[in-house]
PDB file of N, CA and C in Angstrom:
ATOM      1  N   UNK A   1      71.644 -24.836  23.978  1.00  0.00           N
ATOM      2  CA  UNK A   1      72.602 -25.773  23.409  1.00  0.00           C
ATOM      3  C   UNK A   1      71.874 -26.806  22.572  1.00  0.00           C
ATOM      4  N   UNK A   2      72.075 -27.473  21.336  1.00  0.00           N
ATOM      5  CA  UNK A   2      72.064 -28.080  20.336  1.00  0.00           C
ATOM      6  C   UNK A   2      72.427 -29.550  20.791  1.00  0.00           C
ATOM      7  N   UNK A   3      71.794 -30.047  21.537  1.00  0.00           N
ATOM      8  CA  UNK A   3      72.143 -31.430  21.568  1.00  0.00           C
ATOM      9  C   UNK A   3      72.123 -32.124  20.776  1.00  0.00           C
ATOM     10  N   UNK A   4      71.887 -32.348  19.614  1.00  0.00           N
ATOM     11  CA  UNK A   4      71.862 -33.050  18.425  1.00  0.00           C
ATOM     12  C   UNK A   4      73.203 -33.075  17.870  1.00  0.00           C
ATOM     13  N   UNK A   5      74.187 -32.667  18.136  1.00  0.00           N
ATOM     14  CA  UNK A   5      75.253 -31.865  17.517  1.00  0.00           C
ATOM     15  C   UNK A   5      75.979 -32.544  18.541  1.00  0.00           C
ATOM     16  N   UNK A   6      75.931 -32.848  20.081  1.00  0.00           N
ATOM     17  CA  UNK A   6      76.845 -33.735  21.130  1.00  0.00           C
ATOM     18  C   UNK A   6      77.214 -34.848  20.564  1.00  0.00           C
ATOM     19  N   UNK A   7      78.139 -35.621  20.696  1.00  0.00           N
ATOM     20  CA  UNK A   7      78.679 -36.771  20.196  1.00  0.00           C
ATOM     21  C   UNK A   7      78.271 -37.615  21.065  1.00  0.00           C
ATOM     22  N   UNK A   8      77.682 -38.954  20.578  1.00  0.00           N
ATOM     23  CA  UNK A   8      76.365 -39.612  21.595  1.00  0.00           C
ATOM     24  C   UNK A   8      77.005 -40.695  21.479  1.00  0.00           C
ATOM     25  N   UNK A   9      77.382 -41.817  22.393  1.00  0.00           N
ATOM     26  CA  UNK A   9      77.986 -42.879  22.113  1.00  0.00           C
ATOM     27  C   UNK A   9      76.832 -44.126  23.239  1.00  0.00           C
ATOM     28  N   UNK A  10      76.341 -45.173  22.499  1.00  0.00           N
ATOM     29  CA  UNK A  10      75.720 -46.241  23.138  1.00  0.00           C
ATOM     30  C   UNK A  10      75.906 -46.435  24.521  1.00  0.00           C
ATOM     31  N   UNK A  11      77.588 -46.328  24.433  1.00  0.00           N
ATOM     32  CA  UNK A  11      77.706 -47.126  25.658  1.00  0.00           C
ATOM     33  C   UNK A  11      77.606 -45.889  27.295  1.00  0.00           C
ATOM     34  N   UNK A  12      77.454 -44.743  26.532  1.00  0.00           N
ATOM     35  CA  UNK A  12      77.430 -43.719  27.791  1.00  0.00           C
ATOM     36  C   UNK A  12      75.702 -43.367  28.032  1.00  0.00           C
ATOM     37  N   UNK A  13      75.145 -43.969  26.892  1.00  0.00           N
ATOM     38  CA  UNK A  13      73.408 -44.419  27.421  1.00  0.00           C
ATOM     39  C   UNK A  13      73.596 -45.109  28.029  1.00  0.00           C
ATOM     40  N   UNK A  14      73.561 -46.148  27.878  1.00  0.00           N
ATOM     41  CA  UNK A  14      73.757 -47.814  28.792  1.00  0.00           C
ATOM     42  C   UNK A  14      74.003 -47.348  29.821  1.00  0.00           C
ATOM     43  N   UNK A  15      75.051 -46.666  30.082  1.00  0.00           N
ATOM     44  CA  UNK A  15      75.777 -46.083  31.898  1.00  0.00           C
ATOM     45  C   UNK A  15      74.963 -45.126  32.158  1.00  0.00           C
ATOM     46  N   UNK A  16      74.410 -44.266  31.794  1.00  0.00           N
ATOM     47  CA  UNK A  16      73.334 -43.303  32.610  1.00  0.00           C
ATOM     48  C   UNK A  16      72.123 -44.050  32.807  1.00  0.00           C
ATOM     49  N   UNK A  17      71.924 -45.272  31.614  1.00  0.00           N
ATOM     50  CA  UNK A  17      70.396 -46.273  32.078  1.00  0.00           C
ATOM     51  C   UNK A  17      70.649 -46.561  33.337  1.00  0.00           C
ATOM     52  N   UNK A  18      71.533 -46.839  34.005  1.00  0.00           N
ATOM     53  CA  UNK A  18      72.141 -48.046  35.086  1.00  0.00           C
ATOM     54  C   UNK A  18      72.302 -46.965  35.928  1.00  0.00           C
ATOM     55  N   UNK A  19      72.844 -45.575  36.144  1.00  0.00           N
ATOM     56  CA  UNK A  19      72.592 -44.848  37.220  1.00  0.00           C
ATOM     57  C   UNK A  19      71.274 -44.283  37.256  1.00  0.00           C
ATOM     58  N   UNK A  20      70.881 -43.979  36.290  1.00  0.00           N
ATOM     59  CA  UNK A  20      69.401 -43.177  36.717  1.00  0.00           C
ATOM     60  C   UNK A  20      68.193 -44.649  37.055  1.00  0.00           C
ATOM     61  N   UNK A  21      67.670 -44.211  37.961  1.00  0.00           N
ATOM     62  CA  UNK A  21      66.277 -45.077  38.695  1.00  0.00           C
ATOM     63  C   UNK A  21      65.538 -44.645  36.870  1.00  0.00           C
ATOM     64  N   UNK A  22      64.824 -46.194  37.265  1.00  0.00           N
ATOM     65  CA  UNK A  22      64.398 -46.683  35.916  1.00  0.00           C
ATOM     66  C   UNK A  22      62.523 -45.509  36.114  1.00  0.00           C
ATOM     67  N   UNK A  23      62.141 -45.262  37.147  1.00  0.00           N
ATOM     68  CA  UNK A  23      60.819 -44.736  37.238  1.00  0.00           C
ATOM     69  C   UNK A  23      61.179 -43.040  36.811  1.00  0.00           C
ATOM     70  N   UNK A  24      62.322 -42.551  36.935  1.00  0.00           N
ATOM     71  CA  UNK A  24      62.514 -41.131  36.770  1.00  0.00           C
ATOM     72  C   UNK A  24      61.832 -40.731  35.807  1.00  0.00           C
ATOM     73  N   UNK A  25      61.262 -39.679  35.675  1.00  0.00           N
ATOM     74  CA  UNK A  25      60.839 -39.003  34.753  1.00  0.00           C
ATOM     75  C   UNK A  25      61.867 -37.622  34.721  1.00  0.00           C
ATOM     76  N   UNK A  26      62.293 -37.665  33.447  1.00  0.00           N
ATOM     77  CA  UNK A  26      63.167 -36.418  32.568  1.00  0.00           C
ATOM     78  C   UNK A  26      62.204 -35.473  31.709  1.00  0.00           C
ATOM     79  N   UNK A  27      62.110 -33.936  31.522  1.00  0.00           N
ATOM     80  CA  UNK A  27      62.069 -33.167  30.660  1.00  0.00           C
ATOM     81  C   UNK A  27      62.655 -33.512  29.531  1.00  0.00           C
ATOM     82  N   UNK A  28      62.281 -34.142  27.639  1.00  0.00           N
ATOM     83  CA  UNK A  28      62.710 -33.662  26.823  1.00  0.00           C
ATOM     84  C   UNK A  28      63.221 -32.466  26.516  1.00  0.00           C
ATOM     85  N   UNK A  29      64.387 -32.358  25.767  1.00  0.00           N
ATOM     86  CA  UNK A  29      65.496 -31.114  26.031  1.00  0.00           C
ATOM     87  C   UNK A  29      65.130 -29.936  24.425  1.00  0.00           C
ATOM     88  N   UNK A  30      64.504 -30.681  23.242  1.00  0.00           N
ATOM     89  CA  UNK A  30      64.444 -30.008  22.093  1.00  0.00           C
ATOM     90  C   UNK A  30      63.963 -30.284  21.609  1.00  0.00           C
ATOM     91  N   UNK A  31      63.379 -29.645  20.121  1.00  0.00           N
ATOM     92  CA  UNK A  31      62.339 -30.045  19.354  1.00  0.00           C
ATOM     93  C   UNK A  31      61.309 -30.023  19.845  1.00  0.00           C
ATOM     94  N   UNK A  32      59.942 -30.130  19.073  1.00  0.00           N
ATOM     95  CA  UNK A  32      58.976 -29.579  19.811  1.00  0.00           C
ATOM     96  C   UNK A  32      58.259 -30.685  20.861  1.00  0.00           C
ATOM     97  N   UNK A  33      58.731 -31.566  20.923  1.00  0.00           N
ATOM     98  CA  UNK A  33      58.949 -32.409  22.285  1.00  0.00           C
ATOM     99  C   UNK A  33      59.629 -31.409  23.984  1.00  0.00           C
ATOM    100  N   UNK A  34      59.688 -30.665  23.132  1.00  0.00           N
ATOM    101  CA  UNK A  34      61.002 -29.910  24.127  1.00  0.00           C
ATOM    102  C   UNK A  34      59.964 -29.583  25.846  1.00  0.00           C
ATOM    103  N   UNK A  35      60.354 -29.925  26.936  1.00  0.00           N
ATOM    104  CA  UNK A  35      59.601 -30.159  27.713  1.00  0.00           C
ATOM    105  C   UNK A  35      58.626 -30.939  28.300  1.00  0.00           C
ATOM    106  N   UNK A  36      58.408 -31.838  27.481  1.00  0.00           N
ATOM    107  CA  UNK A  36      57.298 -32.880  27.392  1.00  0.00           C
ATOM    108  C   UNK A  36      57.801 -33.967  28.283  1.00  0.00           C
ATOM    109  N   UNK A  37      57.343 -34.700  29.710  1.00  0.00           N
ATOM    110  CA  UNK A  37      57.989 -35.751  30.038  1.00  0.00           C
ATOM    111  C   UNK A  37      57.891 -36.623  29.748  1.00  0.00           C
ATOM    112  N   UNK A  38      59.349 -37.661  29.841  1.00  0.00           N
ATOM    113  CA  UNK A  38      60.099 -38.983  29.289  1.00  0.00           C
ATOM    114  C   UNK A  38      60.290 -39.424  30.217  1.00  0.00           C
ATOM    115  N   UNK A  39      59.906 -40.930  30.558  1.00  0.00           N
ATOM    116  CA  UNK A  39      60.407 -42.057  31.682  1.00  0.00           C
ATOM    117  C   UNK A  39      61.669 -42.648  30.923  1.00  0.00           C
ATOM    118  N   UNK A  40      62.426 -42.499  31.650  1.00  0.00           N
ATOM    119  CA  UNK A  40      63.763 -43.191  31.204  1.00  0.00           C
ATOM    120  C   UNK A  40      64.072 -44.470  31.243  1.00  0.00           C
ATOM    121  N   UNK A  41      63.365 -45.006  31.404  1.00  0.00           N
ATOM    122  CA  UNK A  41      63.032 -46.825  31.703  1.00  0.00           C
ATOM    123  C   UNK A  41      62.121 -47.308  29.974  1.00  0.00           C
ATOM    124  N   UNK A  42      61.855 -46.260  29.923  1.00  0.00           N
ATOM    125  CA  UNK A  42      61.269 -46.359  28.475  1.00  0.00           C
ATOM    126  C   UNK A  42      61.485 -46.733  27.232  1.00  0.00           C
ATOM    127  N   UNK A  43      63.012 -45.973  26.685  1.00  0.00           N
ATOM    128  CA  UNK A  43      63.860 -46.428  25.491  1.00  0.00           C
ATOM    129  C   UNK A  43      65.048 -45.609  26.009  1.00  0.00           C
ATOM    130  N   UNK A  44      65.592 -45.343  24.998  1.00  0.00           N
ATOM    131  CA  UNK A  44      67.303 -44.630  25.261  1.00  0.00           C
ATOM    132  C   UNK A  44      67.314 -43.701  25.574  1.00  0.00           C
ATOM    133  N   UNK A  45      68.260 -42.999  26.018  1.00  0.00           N
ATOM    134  CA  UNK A  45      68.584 -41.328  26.577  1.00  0.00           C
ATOM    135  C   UNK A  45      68.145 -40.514  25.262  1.00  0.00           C
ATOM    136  N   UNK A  46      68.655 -41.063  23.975  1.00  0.00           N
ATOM    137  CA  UNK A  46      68.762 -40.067  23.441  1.00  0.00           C
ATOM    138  C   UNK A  46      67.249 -39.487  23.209  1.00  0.00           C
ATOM    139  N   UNK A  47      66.348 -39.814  23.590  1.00  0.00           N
ATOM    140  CA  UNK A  47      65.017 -39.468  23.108  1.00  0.00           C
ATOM    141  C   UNK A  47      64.622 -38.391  24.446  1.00  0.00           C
ATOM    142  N   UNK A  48      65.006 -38.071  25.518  1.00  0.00           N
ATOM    143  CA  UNK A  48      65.157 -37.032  26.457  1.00  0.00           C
ATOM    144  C   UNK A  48      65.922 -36.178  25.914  1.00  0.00           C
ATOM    145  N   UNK A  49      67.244 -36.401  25.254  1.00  0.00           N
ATOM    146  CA  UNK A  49      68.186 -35.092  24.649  1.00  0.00           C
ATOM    147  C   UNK A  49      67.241 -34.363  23.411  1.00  0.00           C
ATOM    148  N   UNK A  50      66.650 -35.334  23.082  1.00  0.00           N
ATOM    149  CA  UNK A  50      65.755 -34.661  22.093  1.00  0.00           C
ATOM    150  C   UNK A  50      66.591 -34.933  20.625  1.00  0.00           C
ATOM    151  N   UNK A  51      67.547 -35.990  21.010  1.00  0.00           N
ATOM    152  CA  UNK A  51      68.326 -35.803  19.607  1.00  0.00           C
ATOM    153  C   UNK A  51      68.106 -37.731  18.636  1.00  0.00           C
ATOM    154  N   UNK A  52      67.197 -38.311  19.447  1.00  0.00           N
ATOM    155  CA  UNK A  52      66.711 -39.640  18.626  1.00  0.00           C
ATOM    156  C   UNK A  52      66.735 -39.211  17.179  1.00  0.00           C
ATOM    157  N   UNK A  53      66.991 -39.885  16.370  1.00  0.00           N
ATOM    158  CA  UNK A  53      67.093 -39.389  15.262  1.00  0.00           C
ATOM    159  C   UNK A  53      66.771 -38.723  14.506  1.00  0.00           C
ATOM    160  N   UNK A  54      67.452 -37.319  14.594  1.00  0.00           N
ATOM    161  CA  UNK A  54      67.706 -36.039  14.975  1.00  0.00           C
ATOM    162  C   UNK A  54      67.110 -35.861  13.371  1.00  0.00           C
ATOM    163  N   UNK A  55      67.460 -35.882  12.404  1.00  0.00           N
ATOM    164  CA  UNK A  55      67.160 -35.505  11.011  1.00  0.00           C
ATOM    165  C   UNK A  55      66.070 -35.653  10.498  1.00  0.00           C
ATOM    166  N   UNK A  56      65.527 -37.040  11.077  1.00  0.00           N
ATOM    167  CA  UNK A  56      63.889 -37.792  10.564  1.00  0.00           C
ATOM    168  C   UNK A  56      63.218 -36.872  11.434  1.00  0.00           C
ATOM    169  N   UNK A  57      63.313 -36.646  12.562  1.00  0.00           N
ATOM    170  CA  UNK A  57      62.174 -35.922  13.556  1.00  0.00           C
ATOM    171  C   UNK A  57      62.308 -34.530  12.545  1.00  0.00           C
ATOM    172  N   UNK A  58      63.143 -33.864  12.446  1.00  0.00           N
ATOM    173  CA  UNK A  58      63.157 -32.486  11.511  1.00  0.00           C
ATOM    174  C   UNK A  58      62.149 -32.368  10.451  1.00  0.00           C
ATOM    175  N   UNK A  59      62.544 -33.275   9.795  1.00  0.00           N
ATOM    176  CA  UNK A  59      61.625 -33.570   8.454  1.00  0.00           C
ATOM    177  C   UNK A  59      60.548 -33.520   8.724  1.00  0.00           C
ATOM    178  N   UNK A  60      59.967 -35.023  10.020  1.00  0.00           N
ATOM    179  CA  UNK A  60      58.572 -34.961  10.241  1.00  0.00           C
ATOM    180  C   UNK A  60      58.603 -33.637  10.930  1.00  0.00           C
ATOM    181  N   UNK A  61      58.868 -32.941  12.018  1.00  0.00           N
ATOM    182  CA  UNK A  61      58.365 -31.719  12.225  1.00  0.00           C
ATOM    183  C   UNK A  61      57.927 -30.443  11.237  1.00  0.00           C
ATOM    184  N   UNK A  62      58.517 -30.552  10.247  1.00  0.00           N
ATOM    185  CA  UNK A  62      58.654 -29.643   8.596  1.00  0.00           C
ATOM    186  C   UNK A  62      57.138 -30.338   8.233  1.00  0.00           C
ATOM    187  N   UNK A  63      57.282 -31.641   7.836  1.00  0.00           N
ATOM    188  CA  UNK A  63      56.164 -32.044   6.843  1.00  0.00           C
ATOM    189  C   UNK A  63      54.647 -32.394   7.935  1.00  0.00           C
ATOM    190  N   UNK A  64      54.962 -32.768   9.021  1.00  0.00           N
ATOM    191  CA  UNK A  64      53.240 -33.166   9.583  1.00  0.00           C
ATOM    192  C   UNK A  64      52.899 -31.711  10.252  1.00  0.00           C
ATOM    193  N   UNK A  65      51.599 -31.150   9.672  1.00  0.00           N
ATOM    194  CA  UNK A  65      50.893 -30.109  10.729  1.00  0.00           C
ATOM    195  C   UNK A  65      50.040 -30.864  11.806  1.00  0.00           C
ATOM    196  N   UNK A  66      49.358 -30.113  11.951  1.00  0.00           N
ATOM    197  CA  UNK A  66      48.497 -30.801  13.286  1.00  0.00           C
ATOM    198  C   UNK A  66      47.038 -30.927  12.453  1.00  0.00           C
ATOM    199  N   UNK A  67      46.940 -31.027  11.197  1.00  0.00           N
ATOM    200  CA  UNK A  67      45.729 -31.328  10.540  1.00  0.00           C
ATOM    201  C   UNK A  67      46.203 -32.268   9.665  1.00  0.00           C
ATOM    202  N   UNK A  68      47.353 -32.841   9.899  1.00  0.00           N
ATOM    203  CA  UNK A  68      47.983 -34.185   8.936  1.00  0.00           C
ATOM    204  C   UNK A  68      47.397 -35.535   9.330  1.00  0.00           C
ATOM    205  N   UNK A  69      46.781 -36.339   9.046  1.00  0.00           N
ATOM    206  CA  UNK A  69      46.785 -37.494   9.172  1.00  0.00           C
ATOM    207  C   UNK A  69      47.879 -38.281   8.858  1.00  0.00           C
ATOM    208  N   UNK A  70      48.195 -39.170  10.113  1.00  0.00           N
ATOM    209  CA  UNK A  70      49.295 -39.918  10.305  1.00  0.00           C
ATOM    210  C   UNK A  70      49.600 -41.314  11.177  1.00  0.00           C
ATOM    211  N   UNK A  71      49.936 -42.398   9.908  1.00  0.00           N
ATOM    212  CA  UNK A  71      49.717 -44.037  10.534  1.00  0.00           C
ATOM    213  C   UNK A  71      50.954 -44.514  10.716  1.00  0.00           C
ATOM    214  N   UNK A  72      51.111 -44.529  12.559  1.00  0.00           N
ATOM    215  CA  UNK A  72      52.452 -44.567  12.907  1.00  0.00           C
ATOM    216  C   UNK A  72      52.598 -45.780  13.193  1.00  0.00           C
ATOM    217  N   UNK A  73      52.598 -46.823  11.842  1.00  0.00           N
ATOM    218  CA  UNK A  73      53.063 -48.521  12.246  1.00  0.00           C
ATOM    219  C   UNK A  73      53.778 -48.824  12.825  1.00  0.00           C
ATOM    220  N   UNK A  74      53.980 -49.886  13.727  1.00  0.00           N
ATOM    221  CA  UNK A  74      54.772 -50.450  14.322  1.00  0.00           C
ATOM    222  C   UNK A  74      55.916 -49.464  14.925  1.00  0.00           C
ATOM    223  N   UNK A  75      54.913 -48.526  15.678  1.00  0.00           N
ATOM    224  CA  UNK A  75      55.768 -47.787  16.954  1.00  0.00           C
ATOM    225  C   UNK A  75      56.171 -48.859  17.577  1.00  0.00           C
ATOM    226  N   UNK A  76      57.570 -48.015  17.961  1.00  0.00           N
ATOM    227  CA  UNK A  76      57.977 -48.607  19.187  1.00  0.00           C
ATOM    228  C   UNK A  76      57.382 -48.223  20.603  1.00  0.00           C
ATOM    229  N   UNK A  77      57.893 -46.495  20.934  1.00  0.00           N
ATOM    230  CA  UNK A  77      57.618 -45.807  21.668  1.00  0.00           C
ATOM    231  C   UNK A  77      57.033 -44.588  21.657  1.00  0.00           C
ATOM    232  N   UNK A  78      56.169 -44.226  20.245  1.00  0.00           N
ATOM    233  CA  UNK A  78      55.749 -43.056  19.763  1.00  0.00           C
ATOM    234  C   UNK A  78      56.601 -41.846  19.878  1.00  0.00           C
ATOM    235  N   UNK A  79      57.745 -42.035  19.734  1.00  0.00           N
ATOM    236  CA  UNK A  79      58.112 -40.371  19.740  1.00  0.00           C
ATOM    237  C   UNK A  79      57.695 -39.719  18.883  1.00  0.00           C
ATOM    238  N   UNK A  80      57.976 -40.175  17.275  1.00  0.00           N
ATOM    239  CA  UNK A  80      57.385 -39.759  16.051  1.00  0.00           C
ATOM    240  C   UNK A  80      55.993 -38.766  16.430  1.00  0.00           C
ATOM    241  N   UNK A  81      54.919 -39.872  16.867  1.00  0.00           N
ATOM    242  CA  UNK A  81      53.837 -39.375  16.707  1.00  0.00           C
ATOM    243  C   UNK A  81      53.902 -38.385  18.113  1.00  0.00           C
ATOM    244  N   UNK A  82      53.982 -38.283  18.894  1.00  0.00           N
ATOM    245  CA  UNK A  82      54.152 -37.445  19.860  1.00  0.00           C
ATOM    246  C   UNK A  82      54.639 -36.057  18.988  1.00  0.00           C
ATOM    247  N   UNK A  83      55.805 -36.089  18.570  1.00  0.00           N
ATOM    248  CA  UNK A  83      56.271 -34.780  17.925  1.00  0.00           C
ATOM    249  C   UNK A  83      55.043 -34.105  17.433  1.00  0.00           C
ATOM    250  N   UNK A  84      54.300 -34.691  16.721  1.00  0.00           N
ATOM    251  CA  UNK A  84      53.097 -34.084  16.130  1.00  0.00           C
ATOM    252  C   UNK A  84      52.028 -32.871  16.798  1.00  0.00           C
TER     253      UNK A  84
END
């Protein structure tokens, strides 16, 4: 399934932040993150669905190889560079 494609609304992050224990660690669901663990205390759900902004990660997955040099300013939480 295509989680990127689920209809994602703020406020049903917010409510799974508040039930799930902030130490959990989740499996990322897609992209080549896909499997990689995520503490959910970390940033938003959507970066476990694998669908954080779903179009930019595409691109960078298309354009960075693993012989790309890449200056990931003012991360927040590295997903970007993680994808890599």
């Amino acid at each position: 399934m295509k989680f990127s494609r689920v209809p994602f609304k703020p406020q049903i992050g917010g409510l799974l932040k508040t039930i799930l224990p902030n130490n959990l660690i989740l499996p990322i669901l897609q992209g080549k993150l896909r499997g990689k663990q995520w503490i959910v205390s970390s940033s938003n759900i959507e970066y476990i669905l694998g669908s954080y902004e779903y179009e930019m990660r595409k691109l960078f997955e298309r354009v960075v190889s693993k012989s790309s040099v890449v200056y990931d300013l003012d991360t927040y939480v590295g997903f970007f560079t993680l994808s890599t």
